[in-house]
C-alpha atoms as a PDB file:
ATOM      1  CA  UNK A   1      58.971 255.080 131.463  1.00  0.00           C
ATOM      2  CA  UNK A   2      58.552 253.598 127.789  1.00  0.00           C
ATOM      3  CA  UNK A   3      61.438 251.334 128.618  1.00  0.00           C
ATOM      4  CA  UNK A   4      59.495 250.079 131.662  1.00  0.00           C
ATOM      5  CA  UNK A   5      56.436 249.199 130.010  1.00  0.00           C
ATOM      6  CA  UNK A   6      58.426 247.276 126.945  1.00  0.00           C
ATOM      7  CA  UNK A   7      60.407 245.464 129.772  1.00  0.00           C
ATOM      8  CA  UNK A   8      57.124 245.145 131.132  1.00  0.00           C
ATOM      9  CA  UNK A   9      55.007 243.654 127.969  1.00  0.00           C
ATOM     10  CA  UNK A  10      58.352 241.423 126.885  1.00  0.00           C
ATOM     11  CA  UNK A  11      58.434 239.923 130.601  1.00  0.00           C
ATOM     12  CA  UNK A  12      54.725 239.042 129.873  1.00  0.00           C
ATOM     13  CA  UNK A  13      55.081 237.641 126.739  1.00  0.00           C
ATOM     14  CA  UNK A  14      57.456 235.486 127.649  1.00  0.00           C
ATOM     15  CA  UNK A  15      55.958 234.675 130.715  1.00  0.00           C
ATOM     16  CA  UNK A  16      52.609 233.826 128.596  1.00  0.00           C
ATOM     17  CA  UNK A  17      54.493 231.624 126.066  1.00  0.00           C
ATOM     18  CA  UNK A  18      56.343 229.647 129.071  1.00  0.00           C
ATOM     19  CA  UNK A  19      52.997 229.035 130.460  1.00  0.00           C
ATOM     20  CA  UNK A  20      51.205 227.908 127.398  1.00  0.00           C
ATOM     21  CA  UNK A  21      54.519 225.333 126.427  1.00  0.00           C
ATOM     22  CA  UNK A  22      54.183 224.373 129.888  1.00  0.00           C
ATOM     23  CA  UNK A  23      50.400 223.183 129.710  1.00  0.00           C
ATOM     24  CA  UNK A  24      50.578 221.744 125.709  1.00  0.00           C
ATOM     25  CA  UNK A  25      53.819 220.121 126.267  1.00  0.00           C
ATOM     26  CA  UNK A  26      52.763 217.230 128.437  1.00  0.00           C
ATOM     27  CA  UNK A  27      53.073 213.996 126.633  1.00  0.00           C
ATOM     28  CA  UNK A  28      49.614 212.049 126.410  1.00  0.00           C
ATOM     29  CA  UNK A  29      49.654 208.776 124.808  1.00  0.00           C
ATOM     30  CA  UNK A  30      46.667 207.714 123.254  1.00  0.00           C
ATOM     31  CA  UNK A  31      47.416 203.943 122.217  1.00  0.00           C
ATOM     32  CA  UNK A  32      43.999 202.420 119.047  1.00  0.00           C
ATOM     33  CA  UNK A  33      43.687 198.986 120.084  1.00  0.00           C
ATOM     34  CA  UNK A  34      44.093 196.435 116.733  1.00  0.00           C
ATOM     35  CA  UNK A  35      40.117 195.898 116.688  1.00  0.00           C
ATOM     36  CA  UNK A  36      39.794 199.619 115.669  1.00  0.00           C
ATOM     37  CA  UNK A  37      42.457 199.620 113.325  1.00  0.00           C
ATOM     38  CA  UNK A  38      41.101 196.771 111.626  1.00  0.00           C
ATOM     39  CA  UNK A  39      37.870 198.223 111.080  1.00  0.00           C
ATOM     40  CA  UNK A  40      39.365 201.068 108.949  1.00  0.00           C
ATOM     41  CA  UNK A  41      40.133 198.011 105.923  1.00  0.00           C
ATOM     42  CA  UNK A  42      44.346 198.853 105.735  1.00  0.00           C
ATOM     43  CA  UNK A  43      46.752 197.289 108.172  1.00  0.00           C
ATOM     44  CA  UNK A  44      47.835 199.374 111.324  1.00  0.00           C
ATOM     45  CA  UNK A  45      50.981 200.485 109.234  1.00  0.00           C
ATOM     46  CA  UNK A  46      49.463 201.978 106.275  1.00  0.00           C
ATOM     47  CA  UNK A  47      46.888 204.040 108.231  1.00  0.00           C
ATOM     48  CA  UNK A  48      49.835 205.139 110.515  1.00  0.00           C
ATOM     49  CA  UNK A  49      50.961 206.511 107.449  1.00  0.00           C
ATOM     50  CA  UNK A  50      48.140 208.214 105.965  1.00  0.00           C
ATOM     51  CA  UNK A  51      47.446 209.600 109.408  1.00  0.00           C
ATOM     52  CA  UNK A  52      51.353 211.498 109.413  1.00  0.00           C
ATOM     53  CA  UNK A  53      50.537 212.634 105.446  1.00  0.00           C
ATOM     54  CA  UNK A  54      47.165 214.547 107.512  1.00  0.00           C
ATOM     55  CA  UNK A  55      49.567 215.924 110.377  1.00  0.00           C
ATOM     56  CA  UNK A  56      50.860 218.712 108.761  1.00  0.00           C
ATOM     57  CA  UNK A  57      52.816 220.985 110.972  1.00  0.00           C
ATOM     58  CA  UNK A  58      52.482 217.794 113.950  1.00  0.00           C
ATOM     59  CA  UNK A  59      48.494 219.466 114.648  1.00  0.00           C
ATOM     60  CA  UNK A  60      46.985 216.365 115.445  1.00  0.00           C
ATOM     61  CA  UNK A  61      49.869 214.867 117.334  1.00  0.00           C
ATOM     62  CA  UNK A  62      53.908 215.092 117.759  1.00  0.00           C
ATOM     63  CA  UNK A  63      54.331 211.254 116.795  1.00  0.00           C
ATOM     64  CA  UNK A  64      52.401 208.544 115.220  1.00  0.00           C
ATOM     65  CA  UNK A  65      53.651 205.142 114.786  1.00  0.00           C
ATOM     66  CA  UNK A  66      51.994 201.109 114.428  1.00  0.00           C
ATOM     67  CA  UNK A  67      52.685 198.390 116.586  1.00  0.00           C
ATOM     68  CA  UNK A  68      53.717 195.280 116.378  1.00  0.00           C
ATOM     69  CA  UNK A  69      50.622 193.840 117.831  1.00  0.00           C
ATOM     70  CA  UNK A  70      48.445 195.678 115.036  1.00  0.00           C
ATOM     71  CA  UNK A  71      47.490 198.862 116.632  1.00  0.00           C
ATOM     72  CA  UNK A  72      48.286 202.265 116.838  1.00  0.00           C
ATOM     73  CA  UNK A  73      49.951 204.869 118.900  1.00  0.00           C
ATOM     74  CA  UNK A  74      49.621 208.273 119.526  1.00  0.00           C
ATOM     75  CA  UNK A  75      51.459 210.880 121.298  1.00  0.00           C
ATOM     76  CA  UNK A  76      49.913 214.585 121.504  1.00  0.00           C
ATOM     77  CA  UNK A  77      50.051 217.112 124.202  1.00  0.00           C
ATOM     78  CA  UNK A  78      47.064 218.199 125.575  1.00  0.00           C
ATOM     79  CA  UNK A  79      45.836 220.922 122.822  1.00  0.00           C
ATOM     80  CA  UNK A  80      45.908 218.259 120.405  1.00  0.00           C
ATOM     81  CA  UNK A  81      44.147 215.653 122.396  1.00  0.00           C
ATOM     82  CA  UNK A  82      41.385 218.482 122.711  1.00  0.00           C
ATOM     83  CA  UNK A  83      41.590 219.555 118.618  1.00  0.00           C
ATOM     84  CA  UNK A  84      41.525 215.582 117.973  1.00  0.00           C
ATOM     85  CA  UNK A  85      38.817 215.193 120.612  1.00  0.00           C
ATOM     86  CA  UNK A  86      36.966 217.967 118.943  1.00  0.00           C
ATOM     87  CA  UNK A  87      37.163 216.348 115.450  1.00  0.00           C
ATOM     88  CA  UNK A  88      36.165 212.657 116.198  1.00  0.00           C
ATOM     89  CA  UNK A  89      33.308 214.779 118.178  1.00  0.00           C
ATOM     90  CA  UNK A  90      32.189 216.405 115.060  1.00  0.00           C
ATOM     91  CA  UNK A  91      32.892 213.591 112.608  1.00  0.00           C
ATOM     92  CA  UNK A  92      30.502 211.467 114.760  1.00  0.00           C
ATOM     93  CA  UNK A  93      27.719 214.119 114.965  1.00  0.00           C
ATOM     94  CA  UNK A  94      28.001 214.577 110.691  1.00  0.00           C
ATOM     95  CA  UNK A  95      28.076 210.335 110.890  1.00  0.00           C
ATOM     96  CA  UNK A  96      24.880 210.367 113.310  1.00  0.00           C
ATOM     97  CA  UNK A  97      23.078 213.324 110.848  1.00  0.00           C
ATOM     98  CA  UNK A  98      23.950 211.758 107.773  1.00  0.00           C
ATOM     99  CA  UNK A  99      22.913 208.014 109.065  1.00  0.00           C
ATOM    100  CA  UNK A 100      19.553 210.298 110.403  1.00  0.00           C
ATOM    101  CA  UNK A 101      19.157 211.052 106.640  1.00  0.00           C
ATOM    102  CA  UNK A 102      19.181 207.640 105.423  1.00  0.00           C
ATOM    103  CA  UNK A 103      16.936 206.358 108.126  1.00  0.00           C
ATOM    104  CA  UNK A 104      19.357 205.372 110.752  1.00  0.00           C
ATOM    105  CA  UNK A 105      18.762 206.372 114.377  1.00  0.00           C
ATOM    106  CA  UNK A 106      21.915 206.179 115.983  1.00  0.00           C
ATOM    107  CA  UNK A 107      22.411 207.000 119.769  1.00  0.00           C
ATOM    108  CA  UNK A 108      25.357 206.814 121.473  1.00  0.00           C
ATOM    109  CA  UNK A 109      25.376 206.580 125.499  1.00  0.00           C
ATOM    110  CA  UNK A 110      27.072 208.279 127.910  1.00  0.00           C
ATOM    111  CA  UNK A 111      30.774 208.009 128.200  1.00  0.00           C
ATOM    112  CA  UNK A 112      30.516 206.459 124.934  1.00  0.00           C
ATOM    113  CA  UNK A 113      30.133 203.209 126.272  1.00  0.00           C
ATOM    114  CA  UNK A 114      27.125 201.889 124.057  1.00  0.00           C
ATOM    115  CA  UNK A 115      25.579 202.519 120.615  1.00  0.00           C
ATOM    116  CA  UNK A 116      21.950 201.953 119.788  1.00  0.00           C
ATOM    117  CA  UNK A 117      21.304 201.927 116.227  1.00  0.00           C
ATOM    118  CA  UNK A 118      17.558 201.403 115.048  1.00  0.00           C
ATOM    119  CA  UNK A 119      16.145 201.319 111.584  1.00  0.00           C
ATOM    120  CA  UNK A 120      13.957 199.135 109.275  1.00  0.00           C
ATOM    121  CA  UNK A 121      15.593 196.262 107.258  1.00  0.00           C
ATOM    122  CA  UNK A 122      14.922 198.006 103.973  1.00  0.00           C
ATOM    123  CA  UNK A 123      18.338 200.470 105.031  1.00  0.00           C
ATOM    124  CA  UNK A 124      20.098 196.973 106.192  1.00  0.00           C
ATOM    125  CA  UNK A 125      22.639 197.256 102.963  1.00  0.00           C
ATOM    126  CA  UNK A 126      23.270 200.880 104.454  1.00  0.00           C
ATOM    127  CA  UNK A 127      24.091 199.635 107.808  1.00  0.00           C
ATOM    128  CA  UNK A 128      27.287 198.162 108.060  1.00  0.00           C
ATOM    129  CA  UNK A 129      28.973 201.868 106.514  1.00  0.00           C
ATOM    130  CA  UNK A 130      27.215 203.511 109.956  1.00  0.00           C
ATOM    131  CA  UNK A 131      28.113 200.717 111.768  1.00  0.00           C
ATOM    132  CA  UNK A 132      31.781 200.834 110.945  1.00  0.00           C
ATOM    133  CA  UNK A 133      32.094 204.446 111.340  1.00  0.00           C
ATOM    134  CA  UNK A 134      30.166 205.021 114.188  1.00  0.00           C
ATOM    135  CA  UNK A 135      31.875 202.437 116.434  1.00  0.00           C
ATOM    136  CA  UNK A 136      35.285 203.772 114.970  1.00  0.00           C
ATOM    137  CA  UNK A 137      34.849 207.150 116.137  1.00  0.00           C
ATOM    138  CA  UNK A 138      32.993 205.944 119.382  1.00  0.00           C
ATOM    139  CA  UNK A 139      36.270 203.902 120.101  1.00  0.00           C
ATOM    140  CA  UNK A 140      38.543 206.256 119.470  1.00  0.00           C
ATOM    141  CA  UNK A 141      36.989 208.785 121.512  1.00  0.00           C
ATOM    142  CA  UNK A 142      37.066 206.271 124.536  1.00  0.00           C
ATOM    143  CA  UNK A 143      40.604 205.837 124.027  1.00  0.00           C
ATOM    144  CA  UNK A 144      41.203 209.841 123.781  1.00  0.00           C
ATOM    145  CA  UNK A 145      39.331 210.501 126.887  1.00  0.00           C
ATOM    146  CA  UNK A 146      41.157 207.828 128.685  1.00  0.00           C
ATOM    147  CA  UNK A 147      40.043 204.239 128.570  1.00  0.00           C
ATOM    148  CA  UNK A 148      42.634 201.301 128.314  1.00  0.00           C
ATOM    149  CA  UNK A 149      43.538 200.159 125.455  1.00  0.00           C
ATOM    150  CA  UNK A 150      43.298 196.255 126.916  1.00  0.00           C
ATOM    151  CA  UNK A 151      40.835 197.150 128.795  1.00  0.00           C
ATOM    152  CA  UNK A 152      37.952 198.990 126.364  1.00  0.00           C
ATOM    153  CA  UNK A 153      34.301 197.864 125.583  1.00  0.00           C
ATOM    154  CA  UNK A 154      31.657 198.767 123.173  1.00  0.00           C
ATOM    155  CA  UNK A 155      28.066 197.723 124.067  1.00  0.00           C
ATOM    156  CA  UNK A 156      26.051 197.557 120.393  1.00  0.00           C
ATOM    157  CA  UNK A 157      22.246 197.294 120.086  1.00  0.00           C
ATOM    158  CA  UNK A 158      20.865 196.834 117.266  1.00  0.00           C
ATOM    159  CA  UNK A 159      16.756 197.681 117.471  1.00  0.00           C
ATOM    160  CA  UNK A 160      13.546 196.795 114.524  1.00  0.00           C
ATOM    161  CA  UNK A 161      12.352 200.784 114.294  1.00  0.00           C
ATOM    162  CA  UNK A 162       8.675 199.281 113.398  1.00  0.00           C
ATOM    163  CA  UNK A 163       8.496 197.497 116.111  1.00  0.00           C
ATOM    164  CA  UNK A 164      11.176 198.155 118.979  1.00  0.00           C
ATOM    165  CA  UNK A 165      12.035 194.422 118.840  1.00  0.00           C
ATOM    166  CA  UNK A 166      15.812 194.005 119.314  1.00  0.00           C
ATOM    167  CA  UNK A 167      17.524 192.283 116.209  1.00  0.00           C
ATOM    168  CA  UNK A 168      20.937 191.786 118.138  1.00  0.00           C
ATOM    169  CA  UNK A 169      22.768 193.363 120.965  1.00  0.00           C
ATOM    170  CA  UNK A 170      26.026 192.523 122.573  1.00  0.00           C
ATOM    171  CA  UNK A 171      29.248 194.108 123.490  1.00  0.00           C
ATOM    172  CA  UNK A 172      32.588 194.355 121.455  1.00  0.00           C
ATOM    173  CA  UNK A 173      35.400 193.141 120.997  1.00  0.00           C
ATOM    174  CA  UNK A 174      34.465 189.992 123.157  1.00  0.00           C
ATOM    175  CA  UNK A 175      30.833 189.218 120.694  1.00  0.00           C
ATOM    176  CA  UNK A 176      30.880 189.994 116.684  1.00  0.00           C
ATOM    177  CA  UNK A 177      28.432 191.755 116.248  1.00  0.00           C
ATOM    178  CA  UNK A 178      26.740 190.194 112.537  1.00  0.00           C
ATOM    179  CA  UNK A 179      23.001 191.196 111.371  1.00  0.00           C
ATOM    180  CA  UNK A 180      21.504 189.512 108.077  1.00  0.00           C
ATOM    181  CA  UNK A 181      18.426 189.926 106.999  1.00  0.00           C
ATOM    182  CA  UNK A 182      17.300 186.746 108.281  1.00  0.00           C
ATOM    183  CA  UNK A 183      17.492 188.427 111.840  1.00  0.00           C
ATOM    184  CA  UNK A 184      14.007 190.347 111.086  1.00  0.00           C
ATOM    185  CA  UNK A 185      12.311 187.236 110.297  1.00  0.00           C
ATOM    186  CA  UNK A 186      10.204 185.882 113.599  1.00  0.00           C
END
């Protein structure tokens, strides 16, 4: 009867570990379009690099590799998409407190499609850092949860907290998006 039941817990264990290779092994590629990559200040090479140094033990992804055309490509199974989806989630939450803290509102729309930031322009030095790191993360989470590479857009607003006038707005990559402090002046 002992027998049985170790047959019985091996079978199981296997059968569990087939299963689970079977549902993280799927390939997913997850491809940063150049305008991202660009935005992080080193070339699409050098970040693939610093992003292997962070991948011990392959946890964010099984290979990571630039592009010719400047951008950056991914290739995870589906337990790291959802630990890198996780991560870009909380890094953006932390990015949206700490802006908060500085006097940066910062709301991001559904299917992170759009980005409303509105403060005062005595934070406007403070700006472009929550600018460049909010859009980063919003981008990349587009691409993790499926958008086109070719085919991604970014709608930015850019709102006067005192008095709800909007400064600038458009929509990446197609507009730059540029505020100077001129662009508070009526």
């Amino acid at each position: 009867m002992k027998l049985k039941k170790q047959y019985l817990w091996i079978f199981l264990l296997i059968n569990s570990l087939v299963c689970n290779s079977c549902t993280n092994s799927e390939a997913r590629v997850i491809i940063w379009p150049a305008y991202v990559v660009n935005m992080g200040g080193y070339t699409a090479k050098e970040q693939a690099e610093m992003f292997k140094e962070s991948n011990t033990n392959s946890i964010y992804a099984n290979s990571i590799y630039a592009n010719e055309d400047g951008s950056i490509t991914f290739e995870m199974n589906e337990k790291q998409l959802q630990r890198n989806l996780d991560k870009f989630n909380d890094n953006l939450k932390e990015n949206i407190e700490t802006a908060k803290q500085s006097g940066i509102k910062v709301e991001v729309g559904d299917h992170y499609q759009a980005i409303t930031f509105e403060f005062t322009n005595e934070v406007l030095n403070m700006f472009t850092t929550f600018y460049v790191t909010t859009a980063s993360n919003v981008i990349a989470l587009q691409m993790m949860s499926g958008e086109e590479p070719d085919n991604w857009n970014l709608q930015i607003k850019i709102v006067d907290e005192n008095t709800g006038k909007i400064i600038k707005e458009g929509t990446i990559p197609e507009e730059e998006i540029r505020i100077l402090p001129d662009d508070w002046e009526e």
